[in-house]
C-alpha atoms as a PDB file:
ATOM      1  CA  UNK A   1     -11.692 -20.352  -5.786  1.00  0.00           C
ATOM      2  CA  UNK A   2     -15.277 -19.598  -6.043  1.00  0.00           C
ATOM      3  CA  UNK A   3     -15.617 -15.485  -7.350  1.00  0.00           C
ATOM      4  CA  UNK A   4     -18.544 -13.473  -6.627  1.00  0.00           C
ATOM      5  CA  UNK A   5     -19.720 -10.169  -7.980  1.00  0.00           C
ATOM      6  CA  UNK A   6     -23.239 -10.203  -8.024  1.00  0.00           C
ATOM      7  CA  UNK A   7     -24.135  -9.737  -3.887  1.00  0.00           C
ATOM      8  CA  UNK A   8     -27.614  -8.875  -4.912  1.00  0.00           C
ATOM      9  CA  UNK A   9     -28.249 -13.075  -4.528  1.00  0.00           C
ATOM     10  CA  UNK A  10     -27.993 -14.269  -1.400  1.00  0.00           C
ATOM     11  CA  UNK A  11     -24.728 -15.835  -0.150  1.00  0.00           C
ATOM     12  CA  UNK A  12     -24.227 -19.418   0.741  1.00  0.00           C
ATOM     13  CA  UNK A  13     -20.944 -19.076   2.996  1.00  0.00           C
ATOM     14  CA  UNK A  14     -20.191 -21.480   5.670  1.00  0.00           C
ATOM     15  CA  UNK A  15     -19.134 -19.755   8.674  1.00  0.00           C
ATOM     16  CA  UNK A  16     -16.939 -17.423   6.964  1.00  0.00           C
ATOM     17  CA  UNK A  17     -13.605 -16.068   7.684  1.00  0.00           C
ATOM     18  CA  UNK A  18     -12.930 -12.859   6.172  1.00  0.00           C
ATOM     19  CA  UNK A  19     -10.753 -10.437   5.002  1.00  0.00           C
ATOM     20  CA  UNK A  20     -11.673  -6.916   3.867  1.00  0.00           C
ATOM     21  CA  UNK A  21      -9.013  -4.791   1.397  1.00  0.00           C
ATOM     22  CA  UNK A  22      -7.735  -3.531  -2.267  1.00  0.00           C
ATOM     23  CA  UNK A  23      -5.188  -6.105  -2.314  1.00  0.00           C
ATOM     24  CA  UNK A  24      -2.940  -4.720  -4.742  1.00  0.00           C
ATOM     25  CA  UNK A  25      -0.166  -6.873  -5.070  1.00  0.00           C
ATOM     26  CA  UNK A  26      -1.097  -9.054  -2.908  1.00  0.00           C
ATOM     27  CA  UNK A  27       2.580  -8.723  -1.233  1.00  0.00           C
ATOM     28  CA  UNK A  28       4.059 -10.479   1.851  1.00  0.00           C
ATOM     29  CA  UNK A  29       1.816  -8.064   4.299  1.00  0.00           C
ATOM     30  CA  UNK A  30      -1.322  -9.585   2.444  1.00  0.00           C
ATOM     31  CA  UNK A  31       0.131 -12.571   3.014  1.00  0.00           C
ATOM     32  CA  UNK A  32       0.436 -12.792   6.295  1.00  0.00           C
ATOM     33  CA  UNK A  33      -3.537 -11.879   6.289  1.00  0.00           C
ATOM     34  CA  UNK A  34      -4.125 -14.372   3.996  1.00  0.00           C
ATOM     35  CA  UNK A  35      -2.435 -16.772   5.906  1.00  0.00           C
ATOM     36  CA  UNK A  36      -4.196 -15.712   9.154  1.00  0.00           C
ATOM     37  CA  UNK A  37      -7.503 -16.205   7.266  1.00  0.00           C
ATOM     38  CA  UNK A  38      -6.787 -20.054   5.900  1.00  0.00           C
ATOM     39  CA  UNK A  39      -5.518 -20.866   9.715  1.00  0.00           C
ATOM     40  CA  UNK A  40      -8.603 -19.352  11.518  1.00  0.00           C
ATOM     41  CA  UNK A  41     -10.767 -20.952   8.740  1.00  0.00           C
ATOM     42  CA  UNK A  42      -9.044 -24.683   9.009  1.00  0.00           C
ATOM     43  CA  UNK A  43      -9.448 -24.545  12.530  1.00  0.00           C
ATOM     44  CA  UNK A  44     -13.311 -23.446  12.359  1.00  0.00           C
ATOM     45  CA  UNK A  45     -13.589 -25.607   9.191  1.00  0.00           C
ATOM     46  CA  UNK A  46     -15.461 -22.564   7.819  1.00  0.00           C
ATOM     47  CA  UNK A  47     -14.577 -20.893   4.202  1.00  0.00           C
ATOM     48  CA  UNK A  48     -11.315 -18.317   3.453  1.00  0.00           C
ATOM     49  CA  UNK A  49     -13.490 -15.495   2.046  1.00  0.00           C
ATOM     50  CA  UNK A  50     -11.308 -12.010   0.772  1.00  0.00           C
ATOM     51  CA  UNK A  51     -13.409  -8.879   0.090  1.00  0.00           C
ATOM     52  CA  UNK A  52     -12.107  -6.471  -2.289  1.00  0.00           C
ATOM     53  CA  UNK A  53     -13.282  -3.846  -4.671  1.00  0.00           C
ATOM     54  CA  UNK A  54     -13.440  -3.474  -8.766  1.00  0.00           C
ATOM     55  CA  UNK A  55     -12.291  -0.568 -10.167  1.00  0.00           C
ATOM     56  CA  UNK A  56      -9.802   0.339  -6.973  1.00  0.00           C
ATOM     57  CA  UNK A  57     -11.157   3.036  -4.975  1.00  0.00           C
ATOM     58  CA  UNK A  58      -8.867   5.753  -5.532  1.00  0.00           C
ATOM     59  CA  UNK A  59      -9.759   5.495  -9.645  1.00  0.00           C
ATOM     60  CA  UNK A  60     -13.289   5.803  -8.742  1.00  0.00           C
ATOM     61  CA  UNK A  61     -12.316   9.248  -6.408  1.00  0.00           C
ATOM     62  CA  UNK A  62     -10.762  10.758  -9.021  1.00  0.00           C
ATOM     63  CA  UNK A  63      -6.836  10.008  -7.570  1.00  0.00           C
ATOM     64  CA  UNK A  64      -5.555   7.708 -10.192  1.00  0.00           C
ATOM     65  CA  UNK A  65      -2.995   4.946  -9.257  1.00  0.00           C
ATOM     66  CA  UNK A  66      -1.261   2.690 -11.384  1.00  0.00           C
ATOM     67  CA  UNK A  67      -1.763  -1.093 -10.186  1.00  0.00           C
ATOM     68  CA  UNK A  68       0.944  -3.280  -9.171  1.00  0.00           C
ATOM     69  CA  UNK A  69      -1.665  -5.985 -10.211  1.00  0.00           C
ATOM     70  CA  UNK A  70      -4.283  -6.280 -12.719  1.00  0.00           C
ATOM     71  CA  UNK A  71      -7.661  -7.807 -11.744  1.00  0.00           C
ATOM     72  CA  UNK A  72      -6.589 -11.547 -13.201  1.00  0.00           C
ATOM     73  CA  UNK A  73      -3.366 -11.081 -11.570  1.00  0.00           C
ATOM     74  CA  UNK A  74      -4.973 -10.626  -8.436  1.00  0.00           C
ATOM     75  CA  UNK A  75      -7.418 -13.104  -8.519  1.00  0.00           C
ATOM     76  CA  UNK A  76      -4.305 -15.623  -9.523  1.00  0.00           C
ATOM     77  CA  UNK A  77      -2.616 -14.627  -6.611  1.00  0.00           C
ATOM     78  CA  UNK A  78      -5.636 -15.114  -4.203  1.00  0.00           C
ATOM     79  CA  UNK A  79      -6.222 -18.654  -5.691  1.00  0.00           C
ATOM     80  CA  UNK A  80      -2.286 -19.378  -5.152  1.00  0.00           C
ATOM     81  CA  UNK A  81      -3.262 -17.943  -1.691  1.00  0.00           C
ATOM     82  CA  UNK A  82      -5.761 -20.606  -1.220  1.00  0.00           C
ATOM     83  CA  UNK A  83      -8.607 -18.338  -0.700  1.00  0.00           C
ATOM     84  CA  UNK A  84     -11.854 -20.549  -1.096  1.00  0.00           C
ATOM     85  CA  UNK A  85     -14.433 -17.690  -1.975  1.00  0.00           C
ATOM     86  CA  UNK A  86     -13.344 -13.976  -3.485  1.00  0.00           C
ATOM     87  CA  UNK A  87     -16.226 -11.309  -3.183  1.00  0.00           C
ATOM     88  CA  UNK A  88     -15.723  -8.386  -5.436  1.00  0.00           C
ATOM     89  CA  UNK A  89     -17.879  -5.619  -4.556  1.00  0.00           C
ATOM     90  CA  UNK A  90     -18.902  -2.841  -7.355  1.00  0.00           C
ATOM     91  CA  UNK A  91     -16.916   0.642  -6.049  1.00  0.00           C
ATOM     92  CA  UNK A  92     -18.959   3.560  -7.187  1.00  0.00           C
ATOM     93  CA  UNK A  93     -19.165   6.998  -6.020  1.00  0.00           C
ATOM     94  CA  UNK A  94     -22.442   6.133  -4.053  1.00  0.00           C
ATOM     95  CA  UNK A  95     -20.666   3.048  -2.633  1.00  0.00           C
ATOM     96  CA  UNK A  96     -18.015   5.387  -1.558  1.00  0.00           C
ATOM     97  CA  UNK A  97     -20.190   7.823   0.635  1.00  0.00           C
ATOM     98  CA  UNK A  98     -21.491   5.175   2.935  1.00  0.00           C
ATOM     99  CA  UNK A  99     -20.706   5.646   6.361  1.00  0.00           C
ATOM    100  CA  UNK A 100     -18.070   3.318   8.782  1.00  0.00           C
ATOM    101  CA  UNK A 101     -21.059   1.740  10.273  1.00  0.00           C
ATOM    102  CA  UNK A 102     -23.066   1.205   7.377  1.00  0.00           C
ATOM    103  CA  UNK A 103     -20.149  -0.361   5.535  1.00  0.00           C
ATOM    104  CA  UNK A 104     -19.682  -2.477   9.055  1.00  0.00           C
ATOM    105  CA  UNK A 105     -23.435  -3.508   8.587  1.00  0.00           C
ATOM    106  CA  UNK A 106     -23.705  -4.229   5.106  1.00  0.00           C
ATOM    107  CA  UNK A 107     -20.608  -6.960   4.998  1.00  0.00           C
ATOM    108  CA  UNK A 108     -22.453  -8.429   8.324  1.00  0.00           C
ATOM    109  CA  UNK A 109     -25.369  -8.931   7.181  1.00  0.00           C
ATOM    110  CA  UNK A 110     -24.504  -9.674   2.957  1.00  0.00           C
ATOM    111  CA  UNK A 111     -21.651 -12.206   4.346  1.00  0.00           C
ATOM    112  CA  UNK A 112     -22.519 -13.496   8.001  1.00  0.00           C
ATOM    113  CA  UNK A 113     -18.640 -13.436   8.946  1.00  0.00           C
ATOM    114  CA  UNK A 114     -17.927 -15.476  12.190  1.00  0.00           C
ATOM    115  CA  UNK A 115     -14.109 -13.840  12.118  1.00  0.00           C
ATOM    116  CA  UNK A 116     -12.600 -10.400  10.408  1.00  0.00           C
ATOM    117  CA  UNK A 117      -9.076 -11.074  10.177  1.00  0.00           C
ATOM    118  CA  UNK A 118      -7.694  -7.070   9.282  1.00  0.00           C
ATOM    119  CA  UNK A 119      -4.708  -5.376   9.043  1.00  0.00           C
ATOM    120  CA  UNK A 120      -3.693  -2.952  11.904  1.00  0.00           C
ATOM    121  CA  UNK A 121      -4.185   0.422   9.857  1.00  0.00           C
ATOM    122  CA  UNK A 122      -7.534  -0.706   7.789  1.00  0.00           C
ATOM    123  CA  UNK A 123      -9.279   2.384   6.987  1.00  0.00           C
ATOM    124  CA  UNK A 124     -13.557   2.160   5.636  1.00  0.00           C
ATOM    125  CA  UNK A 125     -16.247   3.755   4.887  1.00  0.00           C
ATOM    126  CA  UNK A 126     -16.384   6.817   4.186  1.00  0.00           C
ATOM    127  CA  UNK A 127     -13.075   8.972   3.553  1.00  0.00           C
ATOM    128  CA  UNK A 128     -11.953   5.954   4.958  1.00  0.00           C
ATOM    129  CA  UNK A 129     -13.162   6.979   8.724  1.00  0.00           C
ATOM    130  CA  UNK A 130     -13.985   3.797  10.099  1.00  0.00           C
ATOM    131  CA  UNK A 131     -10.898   1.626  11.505  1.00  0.00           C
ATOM    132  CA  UNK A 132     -10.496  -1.310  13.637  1.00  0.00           C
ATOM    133  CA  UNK A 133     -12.240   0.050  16.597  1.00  0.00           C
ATOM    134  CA  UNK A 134     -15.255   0.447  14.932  1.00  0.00           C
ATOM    135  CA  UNK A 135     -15.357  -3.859  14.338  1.00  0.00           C
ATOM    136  CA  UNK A 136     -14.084  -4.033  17.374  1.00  0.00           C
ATOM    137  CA  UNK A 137     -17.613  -2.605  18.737  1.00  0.00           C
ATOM    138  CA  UNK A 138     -20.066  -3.870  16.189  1.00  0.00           C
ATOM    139  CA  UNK A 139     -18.626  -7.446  16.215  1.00  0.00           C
ATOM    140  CA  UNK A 140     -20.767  -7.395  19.751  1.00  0.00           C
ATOM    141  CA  UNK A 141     -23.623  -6.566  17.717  1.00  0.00           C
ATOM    142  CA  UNK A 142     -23.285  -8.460  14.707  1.00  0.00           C
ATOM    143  CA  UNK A 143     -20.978 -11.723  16.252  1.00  0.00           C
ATOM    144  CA  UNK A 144     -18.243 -11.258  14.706  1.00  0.00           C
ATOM    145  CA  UNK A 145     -14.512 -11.995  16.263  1.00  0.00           C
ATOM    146  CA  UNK A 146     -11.925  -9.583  15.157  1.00  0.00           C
ATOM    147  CA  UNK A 147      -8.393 -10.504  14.603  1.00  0.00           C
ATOM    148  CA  UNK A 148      -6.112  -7.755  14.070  1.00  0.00           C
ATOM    149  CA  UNK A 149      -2.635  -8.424  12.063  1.00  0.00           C
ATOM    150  CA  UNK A 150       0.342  -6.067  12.831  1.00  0.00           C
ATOM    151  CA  UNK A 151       2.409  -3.841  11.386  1.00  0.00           C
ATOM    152  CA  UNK A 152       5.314  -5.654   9.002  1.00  0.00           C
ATOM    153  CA  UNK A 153       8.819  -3.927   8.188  1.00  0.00           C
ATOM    154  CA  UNK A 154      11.326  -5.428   6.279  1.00  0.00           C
ATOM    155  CA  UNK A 155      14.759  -3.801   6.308  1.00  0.00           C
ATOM    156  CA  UNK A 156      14.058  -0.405   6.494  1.00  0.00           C
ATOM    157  CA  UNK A 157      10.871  -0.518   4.675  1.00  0.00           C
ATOM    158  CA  UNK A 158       7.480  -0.758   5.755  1.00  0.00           C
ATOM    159  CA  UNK A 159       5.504  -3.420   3.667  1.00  0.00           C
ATOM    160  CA  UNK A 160       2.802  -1.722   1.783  1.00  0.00           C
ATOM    161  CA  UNK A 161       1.731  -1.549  -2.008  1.00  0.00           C
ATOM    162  CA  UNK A 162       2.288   2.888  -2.185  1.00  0.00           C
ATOM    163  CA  UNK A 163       6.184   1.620  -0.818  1.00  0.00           C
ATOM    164  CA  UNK A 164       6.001  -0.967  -3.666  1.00  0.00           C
ATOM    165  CA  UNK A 165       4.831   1.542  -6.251  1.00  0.00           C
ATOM    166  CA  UNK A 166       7.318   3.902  -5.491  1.00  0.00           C
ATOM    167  CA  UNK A 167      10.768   0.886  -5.311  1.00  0.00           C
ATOM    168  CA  UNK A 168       9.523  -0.303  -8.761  1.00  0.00           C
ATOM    169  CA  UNK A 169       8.952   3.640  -9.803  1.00  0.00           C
ATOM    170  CA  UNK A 170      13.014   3.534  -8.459  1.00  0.00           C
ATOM    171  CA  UNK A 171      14.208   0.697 -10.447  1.00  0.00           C
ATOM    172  CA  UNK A 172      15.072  -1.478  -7.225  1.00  0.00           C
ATOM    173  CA  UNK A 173      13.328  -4.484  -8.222  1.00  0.00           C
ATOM    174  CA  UNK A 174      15.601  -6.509  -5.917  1.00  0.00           C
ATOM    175  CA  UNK A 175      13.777  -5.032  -2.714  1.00  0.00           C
ATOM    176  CA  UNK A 176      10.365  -4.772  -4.522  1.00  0.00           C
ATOM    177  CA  UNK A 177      10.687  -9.044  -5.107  1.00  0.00           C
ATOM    178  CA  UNK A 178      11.679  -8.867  -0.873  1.00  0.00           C
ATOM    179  CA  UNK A 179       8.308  -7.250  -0.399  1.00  0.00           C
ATOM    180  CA  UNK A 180       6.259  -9.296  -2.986  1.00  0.00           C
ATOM    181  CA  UNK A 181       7.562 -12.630  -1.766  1.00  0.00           C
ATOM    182  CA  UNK A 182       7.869 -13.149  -5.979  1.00  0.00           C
ATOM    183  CA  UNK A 183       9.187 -11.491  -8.395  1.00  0.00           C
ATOM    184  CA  UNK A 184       7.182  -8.263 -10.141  1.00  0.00           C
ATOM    185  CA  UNK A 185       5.543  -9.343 -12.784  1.00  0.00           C
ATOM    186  CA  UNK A 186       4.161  -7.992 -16.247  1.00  0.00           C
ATOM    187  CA  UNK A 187       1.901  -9.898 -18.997  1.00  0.00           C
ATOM    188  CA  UNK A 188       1.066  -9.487 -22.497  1.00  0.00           C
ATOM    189  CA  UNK A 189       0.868 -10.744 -25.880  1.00  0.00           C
ATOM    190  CA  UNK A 190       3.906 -10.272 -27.805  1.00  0.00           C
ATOM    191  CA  UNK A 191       3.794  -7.848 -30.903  1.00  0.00           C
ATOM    192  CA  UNK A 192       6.000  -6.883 -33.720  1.00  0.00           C
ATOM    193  CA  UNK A 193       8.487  -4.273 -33.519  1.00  0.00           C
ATOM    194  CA  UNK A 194      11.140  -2.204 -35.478  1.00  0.00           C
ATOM    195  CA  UNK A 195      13.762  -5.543 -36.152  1.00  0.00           C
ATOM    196  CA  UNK A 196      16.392  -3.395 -35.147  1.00  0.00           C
ATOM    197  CA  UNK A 197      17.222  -6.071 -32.677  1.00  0.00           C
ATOM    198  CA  UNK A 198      17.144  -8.939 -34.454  1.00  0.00           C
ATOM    199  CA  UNK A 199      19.435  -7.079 -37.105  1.00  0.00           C
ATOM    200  CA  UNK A 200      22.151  -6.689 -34.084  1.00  0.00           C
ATOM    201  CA  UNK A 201      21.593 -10.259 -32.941  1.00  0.00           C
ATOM    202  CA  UNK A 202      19.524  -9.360 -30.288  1.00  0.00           C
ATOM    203  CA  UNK A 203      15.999 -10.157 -30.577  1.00  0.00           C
ATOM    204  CA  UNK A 204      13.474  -9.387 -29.216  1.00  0.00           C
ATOM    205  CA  UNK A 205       9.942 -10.143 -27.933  1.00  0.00           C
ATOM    206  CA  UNK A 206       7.946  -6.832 -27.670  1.00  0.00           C
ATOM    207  CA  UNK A 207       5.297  -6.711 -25.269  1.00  0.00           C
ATOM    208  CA  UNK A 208       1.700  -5.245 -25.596  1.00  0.00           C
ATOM    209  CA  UNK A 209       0.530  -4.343 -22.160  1.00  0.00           C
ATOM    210  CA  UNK A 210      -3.330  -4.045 -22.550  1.00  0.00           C
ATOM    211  CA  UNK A 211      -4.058  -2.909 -18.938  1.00  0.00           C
ATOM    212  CA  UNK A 212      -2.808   0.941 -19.468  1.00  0.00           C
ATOM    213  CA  UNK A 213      -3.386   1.169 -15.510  1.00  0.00           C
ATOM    214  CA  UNK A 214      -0.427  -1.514 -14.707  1.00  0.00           C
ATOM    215  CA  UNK A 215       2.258  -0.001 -13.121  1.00  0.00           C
ATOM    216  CA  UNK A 216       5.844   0.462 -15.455  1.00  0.00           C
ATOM    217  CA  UNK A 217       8.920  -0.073 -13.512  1.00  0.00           C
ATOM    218  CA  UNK A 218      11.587   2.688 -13.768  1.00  0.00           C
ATOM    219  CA  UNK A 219      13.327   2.548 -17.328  1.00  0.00           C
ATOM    220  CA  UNK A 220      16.455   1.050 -18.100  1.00  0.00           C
ATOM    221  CA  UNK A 221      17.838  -2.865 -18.992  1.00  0.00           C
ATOM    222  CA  UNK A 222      16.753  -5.136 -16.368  1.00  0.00           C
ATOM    223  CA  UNK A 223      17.861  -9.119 -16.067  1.00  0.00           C
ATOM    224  CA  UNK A 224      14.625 -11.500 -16.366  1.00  0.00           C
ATOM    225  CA  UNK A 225      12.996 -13.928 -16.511  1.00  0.00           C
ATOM    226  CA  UNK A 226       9.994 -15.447 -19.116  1.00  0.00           C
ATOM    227  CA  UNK A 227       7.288 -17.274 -18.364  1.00  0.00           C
ATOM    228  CA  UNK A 228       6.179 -18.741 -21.921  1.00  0.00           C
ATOM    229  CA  UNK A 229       3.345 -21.423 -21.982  1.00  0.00           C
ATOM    230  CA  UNK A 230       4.651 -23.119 -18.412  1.00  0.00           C
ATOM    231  CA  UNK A 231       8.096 -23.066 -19.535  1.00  0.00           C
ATOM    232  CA  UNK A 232      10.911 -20.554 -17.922  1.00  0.00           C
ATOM    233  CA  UNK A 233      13.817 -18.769 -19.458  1.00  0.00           C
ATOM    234  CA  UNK A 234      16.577 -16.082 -18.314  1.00  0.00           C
ATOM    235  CA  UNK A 235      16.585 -12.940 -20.488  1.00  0.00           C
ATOM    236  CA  UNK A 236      16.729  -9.229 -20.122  1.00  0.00           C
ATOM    237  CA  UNK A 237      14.731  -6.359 -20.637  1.00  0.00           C
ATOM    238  CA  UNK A 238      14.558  -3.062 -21.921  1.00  0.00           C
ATOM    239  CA  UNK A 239      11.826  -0.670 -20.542  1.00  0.00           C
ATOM    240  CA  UNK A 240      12.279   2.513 -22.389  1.00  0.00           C
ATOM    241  CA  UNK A 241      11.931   4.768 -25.361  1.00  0.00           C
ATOM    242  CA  UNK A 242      14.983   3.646 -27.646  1.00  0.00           C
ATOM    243  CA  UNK A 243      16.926   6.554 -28.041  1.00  0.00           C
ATOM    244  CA  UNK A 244      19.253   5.383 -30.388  1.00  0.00           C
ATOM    245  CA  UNK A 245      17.089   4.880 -32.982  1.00  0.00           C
ATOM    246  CA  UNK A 246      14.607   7.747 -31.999  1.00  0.00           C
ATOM    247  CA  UNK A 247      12.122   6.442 -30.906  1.00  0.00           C
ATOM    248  CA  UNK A 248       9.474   8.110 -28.670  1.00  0.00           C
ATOM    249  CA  UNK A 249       7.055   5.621 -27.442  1.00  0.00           C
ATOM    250  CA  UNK A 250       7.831   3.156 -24.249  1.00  0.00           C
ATOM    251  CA  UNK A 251       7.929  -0.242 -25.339  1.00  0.00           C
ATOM    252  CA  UNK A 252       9.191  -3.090 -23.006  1.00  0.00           C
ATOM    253  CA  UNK A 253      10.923  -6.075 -25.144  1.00  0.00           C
ATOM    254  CA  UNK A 254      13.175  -8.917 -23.904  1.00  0.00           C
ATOM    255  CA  UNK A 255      15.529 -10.432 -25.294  1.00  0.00           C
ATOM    256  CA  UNK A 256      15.162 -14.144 -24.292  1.00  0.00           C
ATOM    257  CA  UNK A 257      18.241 -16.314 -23.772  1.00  0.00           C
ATOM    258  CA  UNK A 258      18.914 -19.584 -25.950  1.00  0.00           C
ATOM    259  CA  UNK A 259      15.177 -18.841 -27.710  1.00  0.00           C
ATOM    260  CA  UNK A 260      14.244 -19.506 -31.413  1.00  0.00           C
ATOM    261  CA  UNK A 261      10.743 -19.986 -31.689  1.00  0.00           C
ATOM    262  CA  UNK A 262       8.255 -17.862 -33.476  1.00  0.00           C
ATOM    263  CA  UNK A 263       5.980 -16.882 -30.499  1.00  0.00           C
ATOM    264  CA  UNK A 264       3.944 -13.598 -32.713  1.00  0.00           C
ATOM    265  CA  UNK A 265       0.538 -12.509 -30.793  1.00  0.00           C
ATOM    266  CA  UNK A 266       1.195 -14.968 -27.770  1.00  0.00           C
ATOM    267  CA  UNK A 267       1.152 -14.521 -24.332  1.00  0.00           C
ATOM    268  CA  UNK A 268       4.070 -14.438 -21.818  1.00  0.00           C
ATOM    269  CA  UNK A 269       5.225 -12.807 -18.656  1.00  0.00           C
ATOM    270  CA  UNK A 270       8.064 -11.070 -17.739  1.00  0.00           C
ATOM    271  CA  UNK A 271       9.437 -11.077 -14.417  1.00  0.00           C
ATOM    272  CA  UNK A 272      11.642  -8.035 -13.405  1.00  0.00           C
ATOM    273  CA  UNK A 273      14.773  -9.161 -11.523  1.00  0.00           C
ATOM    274  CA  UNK A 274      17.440  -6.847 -11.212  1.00  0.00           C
ATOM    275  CA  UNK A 275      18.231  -3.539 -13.112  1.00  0.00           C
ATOM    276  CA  UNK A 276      21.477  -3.574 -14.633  1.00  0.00           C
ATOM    277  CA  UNK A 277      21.655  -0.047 -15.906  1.00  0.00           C
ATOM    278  CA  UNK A 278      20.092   3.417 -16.781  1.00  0.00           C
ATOM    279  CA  UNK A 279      18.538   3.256 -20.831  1.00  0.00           C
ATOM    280  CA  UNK A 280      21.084   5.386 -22.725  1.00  0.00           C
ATOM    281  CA  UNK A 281      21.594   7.274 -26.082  1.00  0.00           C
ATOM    282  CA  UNK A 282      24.693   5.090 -28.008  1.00  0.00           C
ATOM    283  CA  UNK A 283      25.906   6.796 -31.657  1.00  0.00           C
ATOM    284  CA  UNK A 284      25.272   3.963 -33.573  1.00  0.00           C
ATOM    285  CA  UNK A 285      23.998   0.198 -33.403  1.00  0.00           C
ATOM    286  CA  UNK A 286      27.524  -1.224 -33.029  1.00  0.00           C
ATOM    287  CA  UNK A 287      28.217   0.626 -29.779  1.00  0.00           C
ATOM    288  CA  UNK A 288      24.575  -0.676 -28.639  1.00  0.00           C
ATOM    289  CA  UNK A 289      25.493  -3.892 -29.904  1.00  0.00           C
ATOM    290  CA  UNK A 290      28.549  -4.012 -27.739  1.00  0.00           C
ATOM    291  CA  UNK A 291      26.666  -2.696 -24.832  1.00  0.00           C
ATOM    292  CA  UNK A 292      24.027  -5.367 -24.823  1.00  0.00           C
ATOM    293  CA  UNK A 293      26.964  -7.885 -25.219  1.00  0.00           C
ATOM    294  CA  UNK A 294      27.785  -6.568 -22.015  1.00  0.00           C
ATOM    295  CA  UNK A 295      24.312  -6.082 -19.917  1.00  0.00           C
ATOM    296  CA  UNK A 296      24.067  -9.975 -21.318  1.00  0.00           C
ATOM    297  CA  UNK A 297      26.839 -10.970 -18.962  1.00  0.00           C
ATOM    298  CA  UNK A 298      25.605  -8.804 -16.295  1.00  0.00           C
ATOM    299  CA  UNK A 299      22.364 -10.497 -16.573  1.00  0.00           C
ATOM    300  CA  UNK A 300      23.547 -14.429 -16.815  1.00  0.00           C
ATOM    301  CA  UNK A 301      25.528 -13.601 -14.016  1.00  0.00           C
ATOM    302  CA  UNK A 302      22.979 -12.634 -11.277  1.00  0.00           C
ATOM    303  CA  UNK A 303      20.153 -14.649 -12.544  1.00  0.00           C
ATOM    304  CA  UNK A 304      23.007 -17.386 -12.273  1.00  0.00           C
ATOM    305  CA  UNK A 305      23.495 -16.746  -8.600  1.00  0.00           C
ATOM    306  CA  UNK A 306      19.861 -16.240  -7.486  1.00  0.00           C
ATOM    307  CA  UNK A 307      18.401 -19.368  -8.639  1.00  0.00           C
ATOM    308  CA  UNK A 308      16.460 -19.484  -5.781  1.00  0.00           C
ATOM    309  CA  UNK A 309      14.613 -16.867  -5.929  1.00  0.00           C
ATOM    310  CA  UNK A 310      11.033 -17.553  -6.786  1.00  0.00           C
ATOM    311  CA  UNK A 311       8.821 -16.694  -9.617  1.00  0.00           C
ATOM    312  CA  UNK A 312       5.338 -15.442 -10.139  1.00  0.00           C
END
C-alpha cells in the first residue's frame, strides 16, 4: 500500500476509486466500504484509494477523543484491507474552515476520482455541513460516480467507532470484537514492574502504551490473547491500578500462559477477549493469589471454546 502525505506533488492515480473518512478502527462498517471500494476498483481495474486525516479532526477542534486505533494500526488495517494507495491529508484549523464545496473541489481536482464510494451519514467540510447530496451534485461537475453504502446494525447496536468507544469504555469486549470483525487490540513494548507477580507465580508482562491518545478498555481482568514476534498465546490481563498493593497508576500487564522467556523492552500486542471480572481490593497476596488461580480457569475456559474467533 502506497501512503501519501505530501498532496502538494501531483498525484499519479489511475482512475481512482475512493473513499473519504477518519477510519478509526477500521470496524466491520469500514469494511463493508472498503470492500465496496476493492470491488468497484477490480471491476474498473483502477486503484483502491482511502482518504483520511492526521491528527483526527475532533483533536484538532479542541474535542479530544481517545482512538480505538493508532495511526500504524490504521494504516495495518488498511493494507490488510487491500487498499492500494492511502492519502493522509494534514487536518489543521484552516483545513477545517473550508467549505462543503470547496472540500468537494479540492479532492476532485488533487485526486481525479472516477467513483466516491461513502457511507450513508458522511458529514464534510465545514462543521461537517456537506453530506452525500452535495457529491451527489458536483459529481456532474467534476465526473465523479457516487456510491452510497448503508446503514449497518448488528444486534441492537449500530456499527460505529463513538458505539465502539463507549462498549470497550463498558468492558464488553465480546460485542466490541462483533463490531471490529477482530479482536481490540493494544501494542507496546514491555517494561519492568513491581515483581509482585512473579513473587505469587503470576508473572507478568507490563505494557508501555506510548500513544497516550489510545483508547483503555474498562478496568478489570480480562482473558487474552498475545501476539509476540508472529507467535500467539492465551493469557489474561489486568487493566487497573492494583489496589492491593497500593498502587495508583494504571498499568495493563498479562500474564501469559505456558511462557518463560525473557521478552524486557520488546514489543507485543494484547488482544482483549472477554472480561472476567471487576479489579478488586484483596487483604493480602494469598487471597489475590487464589483469585488469579481462579480468573486463570475462567480465562482457559472461554479462550478454549472460542478458538475461532479471529485475531488482529
Amino acid at each position: 500500500m502506497e501512503i501519501i502525505t505530501d498532496l502538494s506533488i501531483p498525484l499519479s492515480l489511475h482512475r481512482p476509486v475512493i473513499t473519504v473518512g477518519t477510519f478509526d478502527g477500521v470496524h466491520i462498517g469500514h469494511q463493508s466500504i472498503l470492500k465496496s471500494v476493492n470491488q468497484f476498483a477490480s471491476e474498473t481495474g483502477g486503484d483502491s484509494v482511502v482518504v483520511t486525516f492526521h491528527p483526527h479532526p475532533r483533536m484538532v477542534l479542541g474535542s479530544h477523543v481517545y482512538l480505538l486505533s493508532t495511526r500504524d494500526e490504521k494504516r495495518d488495517a488498511l493494507r490488510k484491507a487491500g487498499i492500494s494507495h492511502l492519502v493522509e491529508i494534514p487536518f489543521t484549523k484552516e483545513f477545517a474552515g473550508i467549505s462543503a464545496a470547496q472540500f468537494v473541489e479540492y479532492i476532485a481536482t488533487k485526486l481525479k476520482p472516477e467513483v466516491i464510494v461513502i457511507g450513508y451519514d458522511h458529514g464534510f467540510g465545514q462543521n461537517r455541513s456537506g453530506s452525500i447530496e452535495h457529491l451527489y451534485r458536483y459529481g456532474k461537475d467534476f465526473g465523479f460516480r457516487v456510491v452510497e453504502i448503508g446503514e449497518l446494525e448488528l444486534g441492537n447496536h449500530h456499527v460505529s467507532s463513538s458505539v465502539l468507544r463507549w462498549l470497550l469504555q463498558e468492558g464488553d469486549a465480546v460485542m466490541a470484537t462483533a463490531l471490529l470483525g477482530r479482536y481490540y487490540s493494544i501494542s507496546g513494548k514491555v517494561v519492568r514492574g513491581n515483581q509482585i507477580g512473579k513473587l505469587i507465580g503470576y508473572p507478568t508482562a507490563n505494557l508501555y502504551i506510548e500513544d497516550p491518545n489510545k483508547l483503555i478498555p474498562a478496568m478489570g481482568v480480562y482473558a487474552s490473547r498475545v501476539v509476540y514476534k508472529g507467535e500467539l498465546f492465551n493469557g489474561m490481563t489486568n487493566i487497573g491500578m492494583r489496589p492491593t498493593i497500593n498502587a495508583h497508576k494504571l498499568t495493563i500487564e498479562t500474564n501469559i500462559f505456558d511462557f518463560d522467556r525473557d521478552i524486557y523492552y520488546e514489543s507485543i500486542t494484547v488482544e482483549l477477549v472477554k472480561r472476567i471480572r471487576n479489579e478488586k481490593k484483596f487483604g493480602n497476596l494469598d487471597m489475590l493469589k487464589k483469585q488469579l488461580g481462579t480468573d486463570r480457569e475462567k480465562a482457559v475456559q472461554f479462550l478454549n471454546e472460542n478458538t475461532d474467533l479471529k485475531s488482529h
